[in-house]
C-alpha atoms as a PDB file:
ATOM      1  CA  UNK A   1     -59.015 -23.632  50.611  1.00  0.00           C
ATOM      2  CA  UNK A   2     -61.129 -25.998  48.890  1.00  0.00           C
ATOM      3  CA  UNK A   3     -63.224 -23.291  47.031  1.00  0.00           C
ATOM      4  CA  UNK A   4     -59.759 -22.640  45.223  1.00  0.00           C
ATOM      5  CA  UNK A   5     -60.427 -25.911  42.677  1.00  0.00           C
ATOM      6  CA  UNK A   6     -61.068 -24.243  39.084  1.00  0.00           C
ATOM      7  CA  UNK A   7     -59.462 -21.070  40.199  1.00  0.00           C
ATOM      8  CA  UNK A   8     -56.833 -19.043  38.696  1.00  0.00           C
ATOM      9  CA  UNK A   9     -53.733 -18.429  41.295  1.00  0.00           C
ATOM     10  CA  UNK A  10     -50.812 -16.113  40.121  1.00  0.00           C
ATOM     11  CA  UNK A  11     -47.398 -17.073  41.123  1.00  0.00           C
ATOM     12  CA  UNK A  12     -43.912 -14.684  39.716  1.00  0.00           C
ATOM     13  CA  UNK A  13     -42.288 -17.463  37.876  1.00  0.00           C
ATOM     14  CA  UNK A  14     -41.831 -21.363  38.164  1.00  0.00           C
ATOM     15  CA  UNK A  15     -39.548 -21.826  41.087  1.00  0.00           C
ATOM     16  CA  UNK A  16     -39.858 -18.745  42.594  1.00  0.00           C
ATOM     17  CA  UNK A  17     -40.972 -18.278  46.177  1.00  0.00           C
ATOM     18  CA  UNK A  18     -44.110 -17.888  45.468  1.00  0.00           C
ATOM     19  CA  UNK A  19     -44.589 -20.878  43.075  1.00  0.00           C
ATOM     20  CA  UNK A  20     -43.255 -23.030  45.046  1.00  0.00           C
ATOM     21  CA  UNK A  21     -44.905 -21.816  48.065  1.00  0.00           C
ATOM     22  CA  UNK A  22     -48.517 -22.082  46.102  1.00  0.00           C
ATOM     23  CA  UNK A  23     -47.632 -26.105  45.508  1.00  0.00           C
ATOM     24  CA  UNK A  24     -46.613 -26.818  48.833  1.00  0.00           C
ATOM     25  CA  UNK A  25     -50.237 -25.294  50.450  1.00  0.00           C
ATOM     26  CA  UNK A  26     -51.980 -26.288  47.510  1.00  0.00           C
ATOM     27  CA  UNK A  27     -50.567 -30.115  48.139  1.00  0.00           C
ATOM     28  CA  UNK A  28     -51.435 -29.633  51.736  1.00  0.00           C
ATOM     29  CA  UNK A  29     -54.708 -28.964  50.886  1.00  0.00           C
ATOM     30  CA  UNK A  30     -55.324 -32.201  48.969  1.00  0.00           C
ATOM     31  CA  UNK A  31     -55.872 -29.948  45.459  1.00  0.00           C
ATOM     32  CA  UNK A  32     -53.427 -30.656  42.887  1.00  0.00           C
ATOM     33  CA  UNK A  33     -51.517 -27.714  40.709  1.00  0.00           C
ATOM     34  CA  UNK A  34     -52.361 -27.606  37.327  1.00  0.00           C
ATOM     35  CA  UNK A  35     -55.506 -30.115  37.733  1.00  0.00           C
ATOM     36  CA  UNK A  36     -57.247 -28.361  39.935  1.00  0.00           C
ATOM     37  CA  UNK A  37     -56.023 -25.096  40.019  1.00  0.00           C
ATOM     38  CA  UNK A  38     -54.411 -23.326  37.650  1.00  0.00           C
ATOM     39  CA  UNK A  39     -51.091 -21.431  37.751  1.00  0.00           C
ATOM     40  CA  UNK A  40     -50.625 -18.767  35.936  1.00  0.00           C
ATOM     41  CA  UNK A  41     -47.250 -16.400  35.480  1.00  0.00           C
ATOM     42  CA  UNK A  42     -47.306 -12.986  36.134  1.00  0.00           C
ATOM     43  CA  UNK A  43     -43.762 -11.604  36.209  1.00  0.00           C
ATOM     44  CA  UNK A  44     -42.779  -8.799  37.904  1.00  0.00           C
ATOM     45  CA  UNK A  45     -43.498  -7.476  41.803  1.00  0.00           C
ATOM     46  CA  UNK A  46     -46.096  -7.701  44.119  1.00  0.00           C
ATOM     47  CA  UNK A  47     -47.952  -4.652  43.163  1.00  0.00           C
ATOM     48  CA  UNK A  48     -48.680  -6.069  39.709  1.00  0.00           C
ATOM     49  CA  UNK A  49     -50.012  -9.263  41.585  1.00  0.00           C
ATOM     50  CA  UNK A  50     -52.292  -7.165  43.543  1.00  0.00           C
ATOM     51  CA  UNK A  51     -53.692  -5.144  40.684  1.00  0.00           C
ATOM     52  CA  UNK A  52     -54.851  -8.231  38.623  1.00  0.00           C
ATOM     53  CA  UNK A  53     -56.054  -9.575  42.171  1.00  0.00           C
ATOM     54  CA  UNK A  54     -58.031  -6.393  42.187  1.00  0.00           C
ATOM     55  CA  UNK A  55     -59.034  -6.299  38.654  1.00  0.00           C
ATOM     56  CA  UNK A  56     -60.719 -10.265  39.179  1.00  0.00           C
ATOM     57  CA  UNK A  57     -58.118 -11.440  36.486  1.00  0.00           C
ATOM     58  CA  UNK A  58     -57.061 -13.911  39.101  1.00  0.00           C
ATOM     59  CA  UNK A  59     -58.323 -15.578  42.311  1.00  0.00           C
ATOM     60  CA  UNK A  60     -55.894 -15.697  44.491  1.00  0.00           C
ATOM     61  CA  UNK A  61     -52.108 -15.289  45.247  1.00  0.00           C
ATOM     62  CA  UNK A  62     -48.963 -15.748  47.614  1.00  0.00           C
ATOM     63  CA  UNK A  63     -48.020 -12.152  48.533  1.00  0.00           C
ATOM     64  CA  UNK A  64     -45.501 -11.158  51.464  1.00  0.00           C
ATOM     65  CA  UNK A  65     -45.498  -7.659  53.535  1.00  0.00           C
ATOM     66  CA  UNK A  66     -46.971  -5.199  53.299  1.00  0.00           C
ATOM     67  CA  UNK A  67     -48.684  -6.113  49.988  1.00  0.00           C
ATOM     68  CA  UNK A  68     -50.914  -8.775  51.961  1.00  0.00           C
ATOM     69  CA  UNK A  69     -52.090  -6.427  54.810  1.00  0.00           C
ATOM     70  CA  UNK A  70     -53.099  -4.081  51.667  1.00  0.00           C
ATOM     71  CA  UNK A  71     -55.309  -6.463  50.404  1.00  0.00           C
ATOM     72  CA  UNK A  72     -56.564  -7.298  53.872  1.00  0.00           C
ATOM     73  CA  UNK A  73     -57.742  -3.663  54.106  1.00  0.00           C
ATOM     74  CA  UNK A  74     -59.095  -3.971  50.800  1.00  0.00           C
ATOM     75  CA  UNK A  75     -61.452  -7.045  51.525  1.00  0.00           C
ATOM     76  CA  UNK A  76     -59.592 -10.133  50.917  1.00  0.00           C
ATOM     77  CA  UNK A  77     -59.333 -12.976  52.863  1.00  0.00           C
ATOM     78  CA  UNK A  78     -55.665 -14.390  54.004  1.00  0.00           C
ATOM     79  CA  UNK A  79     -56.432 -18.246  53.784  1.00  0.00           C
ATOM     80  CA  UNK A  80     -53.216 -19.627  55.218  1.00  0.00           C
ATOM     81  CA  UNK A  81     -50.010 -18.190  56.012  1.00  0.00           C
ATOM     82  CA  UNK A  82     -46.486 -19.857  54.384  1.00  0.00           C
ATOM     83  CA  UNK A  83     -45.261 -20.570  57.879  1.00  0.00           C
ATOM     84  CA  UNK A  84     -47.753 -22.891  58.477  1.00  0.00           C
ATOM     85  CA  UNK A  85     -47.031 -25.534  55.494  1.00  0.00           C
ATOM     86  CA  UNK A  86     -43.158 -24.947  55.549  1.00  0.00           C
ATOM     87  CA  UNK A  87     -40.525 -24.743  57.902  1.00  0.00           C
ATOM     88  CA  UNK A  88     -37.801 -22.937  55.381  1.00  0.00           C
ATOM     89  CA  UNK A  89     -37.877 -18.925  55.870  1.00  0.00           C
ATOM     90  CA  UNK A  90     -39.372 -16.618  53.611  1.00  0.00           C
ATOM     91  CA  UNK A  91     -36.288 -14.110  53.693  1.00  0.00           C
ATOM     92  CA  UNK A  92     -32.757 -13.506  54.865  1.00  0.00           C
ATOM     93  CA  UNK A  93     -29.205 -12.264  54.762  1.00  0.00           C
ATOM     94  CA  UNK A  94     -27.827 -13.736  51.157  1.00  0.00           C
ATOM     95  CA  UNK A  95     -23.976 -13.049  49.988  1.00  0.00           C
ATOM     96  CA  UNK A  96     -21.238 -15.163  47.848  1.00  0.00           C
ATOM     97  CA  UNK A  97     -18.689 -17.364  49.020  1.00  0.00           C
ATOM     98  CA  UNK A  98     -16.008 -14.960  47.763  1.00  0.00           C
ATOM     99  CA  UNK A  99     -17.687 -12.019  50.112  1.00  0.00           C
ATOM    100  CA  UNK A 100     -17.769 -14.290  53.175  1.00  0.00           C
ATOM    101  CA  UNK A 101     -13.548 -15.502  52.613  1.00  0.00           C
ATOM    102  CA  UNK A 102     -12.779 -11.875  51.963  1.00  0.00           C
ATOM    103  CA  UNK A 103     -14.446  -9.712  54.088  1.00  0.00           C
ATOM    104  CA  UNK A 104     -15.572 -11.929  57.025  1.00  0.00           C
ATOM    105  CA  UNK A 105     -15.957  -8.807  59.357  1.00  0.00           C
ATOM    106  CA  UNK A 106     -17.963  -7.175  57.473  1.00  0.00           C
ATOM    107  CA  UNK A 107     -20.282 -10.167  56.816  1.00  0.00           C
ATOM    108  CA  UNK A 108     -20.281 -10.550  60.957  1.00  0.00           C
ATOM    109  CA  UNK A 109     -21.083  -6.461  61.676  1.00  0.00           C
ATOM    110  CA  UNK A 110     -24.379  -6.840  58.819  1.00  0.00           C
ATOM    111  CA  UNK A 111     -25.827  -9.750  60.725  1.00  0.00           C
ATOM    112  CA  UNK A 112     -25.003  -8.414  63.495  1.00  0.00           C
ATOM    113  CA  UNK A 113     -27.111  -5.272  62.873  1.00  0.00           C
ATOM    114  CA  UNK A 114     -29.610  -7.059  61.208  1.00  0.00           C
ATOM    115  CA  UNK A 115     -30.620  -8.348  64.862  1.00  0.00           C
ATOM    116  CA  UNK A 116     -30.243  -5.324  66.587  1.00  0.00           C
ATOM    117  CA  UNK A 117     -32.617  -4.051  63.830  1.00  0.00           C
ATOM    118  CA  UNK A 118     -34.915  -6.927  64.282  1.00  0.00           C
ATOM    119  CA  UNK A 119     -35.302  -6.753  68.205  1.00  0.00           C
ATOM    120  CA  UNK A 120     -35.555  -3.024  68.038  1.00  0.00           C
ATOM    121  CA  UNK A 121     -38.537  -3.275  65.657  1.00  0.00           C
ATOM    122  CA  UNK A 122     -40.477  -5.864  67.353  1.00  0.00           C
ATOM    123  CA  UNK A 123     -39.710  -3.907  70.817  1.00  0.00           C
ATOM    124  CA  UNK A 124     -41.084  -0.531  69.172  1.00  0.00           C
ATOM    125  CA  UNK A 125     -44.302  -0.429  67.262  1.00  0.00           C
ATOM    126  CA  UNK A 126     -44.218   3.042  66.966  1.00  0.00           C
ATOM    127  CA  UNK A 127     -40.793   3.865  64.961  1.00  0.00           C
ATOM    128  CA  UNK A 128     -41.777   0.666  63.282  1.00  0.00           C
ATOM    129  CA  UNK A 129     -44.880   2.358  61.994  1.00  0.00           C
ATOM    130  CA  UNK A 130     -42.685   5.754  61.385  1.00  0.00           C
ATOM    131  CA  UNK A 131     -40.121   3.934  58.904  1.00  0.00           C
ATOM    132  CA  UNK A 132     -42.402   1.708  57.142  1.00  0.00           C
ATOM    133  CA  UNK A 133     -43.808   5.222  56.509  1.00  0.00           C
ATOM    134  CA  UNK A 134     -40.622   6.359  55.239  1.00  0.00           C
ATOM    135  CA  UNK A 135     -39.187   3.665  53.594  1.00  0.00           C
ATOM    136  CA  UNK A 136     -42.164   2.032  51.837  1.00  0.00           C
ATOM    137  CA  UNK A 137     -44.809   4.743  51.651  1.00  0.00           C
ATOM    138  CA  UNK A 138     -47.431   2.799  54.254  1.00  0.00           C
ATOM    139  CA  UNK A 139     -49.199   5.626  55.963  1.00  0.00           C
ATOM    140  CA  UNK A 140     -52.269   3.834  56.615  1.00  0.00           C
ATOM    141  CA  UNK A 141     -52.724   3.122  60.650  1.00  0.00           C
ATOM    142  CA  UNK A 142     -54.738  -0.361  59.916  1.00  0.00           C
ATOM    143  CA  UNK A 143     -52.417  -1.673  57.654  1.00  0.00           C
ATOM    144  CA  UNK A 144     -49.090  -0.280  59.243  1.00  0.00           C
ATOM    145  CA  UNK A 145     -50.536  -2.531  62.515  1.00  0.00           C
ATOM    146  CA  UNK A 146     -51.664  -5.468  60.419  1.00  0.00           C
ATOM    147  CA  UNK A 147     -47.506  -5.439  59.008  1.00  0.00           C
ATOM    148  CA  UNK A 148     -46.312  -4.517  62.385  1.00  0.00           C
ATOM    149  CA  UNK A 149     -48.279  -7.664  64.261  1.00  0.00           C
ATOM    150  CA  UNK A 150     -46.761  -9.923  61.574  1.00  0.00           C
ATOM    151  CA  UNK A 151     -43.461  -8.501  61.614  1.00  0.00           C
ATOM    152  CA  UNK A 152     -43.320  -9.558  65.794  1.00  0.00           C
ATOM    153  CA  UNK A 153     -43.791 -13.217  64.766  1.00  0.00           C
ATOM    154  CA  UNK A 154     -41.982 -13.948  61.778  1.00  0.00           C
ATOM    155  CA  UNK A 155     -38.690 -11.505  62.495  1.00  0.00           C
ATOM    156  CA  UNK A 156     -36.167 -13.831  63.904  1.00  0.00           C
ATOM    157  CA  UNK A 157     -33.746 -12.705  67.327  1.00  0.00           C
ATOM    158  CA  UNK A 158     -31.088 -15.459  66.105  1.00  0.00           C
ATOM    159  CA  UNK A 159     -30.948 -15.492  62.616  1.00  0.00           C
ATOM    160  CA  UNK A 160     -30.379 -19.526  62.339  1.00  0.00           C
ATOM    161  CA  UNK A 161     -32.405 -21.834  60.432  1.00  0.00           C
ATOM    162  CA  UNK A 162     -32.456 -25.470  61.516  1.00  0.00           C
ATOM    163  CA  UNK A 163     -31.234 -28.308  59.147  1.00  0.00           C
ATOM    164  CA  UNK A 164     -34.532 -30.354  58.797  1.00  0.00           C
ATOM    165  CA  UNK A 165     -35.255 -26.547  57.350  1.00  0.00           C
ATOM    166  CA  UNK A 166     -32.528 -26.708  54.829  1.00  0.00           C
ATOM    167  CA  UNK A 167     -32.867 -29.299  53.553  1.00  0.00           C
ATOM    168  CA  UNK A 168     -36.674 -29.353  52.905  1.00  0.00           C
ATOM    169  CA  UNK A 169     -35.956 -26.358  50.786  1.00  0.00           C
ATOM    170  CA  UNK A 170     -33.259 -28.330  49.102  1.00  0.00           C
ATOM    171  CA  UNK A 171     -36.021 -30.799  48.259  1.00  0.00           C
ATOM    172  CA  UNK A 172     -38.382 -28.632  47.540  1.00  0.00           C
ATOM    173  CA  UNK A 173     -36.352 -26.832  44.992  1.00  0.00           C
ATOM    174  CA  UNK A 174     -35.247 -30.097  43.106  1.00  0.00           C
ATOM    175  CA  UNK A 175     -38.689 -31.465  43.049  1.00  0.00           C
ATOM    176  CA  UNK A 176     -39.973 -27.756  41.570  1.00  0.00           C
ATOM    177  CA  UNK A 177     -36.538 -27.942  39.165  1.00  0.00           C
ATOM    178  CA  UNK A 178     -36.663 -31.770  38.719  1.00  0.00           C
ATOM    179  CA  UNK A 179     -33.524 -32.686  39.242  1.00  0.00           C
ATOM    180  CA  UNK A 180     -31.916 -35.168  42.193  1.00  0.00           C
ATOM    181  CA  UNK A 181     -28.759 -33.262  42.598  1.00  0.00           C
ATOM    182  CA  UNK A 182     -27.853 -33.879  46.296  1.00  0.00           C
ATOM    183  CA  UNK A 183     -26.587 -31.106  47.679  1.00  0.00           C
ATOM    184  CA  UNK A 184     -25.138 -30.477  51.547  1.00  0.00           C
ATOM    185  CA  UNK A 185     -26.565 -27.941  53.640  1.00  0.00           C
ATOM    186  CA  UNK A 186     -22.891 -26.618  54.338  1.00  0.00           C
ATOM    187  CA  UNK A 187     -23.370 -25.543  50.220  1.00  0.00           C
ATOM    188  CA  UNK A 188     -25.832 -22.928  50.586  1.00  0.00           C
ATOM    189  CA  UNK A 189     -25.719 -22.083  54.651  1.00  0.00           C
ATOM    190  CA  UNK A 190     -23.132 -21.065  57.302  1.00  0.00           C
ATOM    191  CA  UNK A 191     -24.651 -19.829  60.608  1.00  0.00           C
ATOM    192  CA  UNK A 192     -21.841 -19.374  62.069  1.00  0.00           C
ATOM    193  CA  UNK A 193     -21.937 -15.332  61.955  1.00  0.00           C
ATOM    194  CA  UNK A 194     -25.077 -15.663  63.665  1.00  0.00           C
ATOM    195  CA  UNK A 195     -24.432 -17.478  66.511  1.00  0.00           C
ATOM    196  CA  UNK A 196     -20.729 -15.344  67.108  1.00  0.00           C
ATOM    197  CA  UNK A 197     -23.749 -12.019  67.050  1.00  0.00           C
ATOM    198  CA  UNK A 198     -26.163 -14.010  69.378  1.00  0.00           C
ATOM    199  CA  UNK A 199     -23.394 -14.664  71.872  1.00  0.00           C
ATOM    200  CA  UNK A 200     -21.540 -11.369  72.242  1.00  0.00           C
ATOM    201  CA  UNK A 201     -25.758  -9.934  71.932  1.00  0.00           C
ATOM    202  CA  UNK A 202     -26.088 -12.468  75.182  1.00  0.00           C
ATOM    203  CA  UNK A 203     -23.670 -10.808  76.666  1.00  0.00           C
ATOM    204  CA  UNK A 204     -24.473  -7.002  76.000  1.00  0.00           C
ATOM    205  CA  UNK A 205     -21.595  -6.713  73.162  1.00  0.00           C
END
């Protein structure tokens, strides 16, 4: 990490994941953002990061599956992994307030499947590898087991996020939008779908 001062990291857009994500390892790391290493914008998707990664136009940025096992079979070198500097998740089930009043079922039966989906693809590497296939194109072996290994630990069999979790992306997002707006984590979270599918999942519902 500390060969990153007077590099070039590429982030998709100030407060995006990734931005804010680059600050919080970069802070870690005692290396400040903007001093000593520089931001710079590239907006769009990952494949457009991992081009100008390719092409040397920059040094080094924060790029989630499979994109990051791709570049590990290229050459490059992970340095840290999100999940290690912050304890807010990287992904998730996201709907509006009107969706979750009107059609509460139907909000319970997606995240519902969604952890059926994520316990069947942790529990079977091979359809794993078959759909990534499919669905994103990944034929390659190496890489489909690099996404695969990842996929067992960050995948999550409950679907709840604690509330030290929510609220240090609450912070993090009004230090990265400076603002001080306080804001509860009953505004931007309910769990409670997820628990109702963990306990009828407990019980082989």
């Amino acid at each position: 990490m500390e060969d990153l001062k007077g590099k070039t990291l590429a982030t998709s857009g100030v407060g995006e994941l990734t931005d804010v994500g680059t600050r919080l390892v970069l802070k870690k790391y005692g290396l400040a953002p903007e001093v000593d290493v520089k931001l710079r914008t590239l907006f769009g998707n990952h494949p457009l990061r991992l081009s100008a990664l390719q092409a040397g136009q920059i040094d080094g940025t924060v790029m989630s599956m499979p994109y990051n096992k791709m570049a590990v079979k290229m050459g490059f070198r992970e340095l840290v992994h999100l999940r290690e500097v912050t304890k807010t998740p990287l992904g998730g089930l996201v709907t509006t307030v009107q969706k979750i009043r009107g059609e509460p079922d139907l909000v319970f039966r997606a995240v519902k499947a969604a952890l059926l989906a994520n316990r069947f693809l942790k529990e079977h590497k091979a359809e794993f590898v078959k759909l990534l296939a499919q669905e994103s194109g990944i034929h390659d072996p190496v890489v489909a087991g690099l996404i695969h290994e990842e996929a067992v630990k960050l995948f999550s069999d409950i679907g709840l996020v604690s509330d030290e979790a929510i609220q240090e992306f609450i912070a993090n997002a009004n230090e990265t939008l400076k603002t001080s707006r306080q804001v509860a984590s009953s505004e931007i979270a309910d769990f409670s779908f997820a628990r109702k599918a963990v306990s009828e999942l407990r019980e082989g519902r």
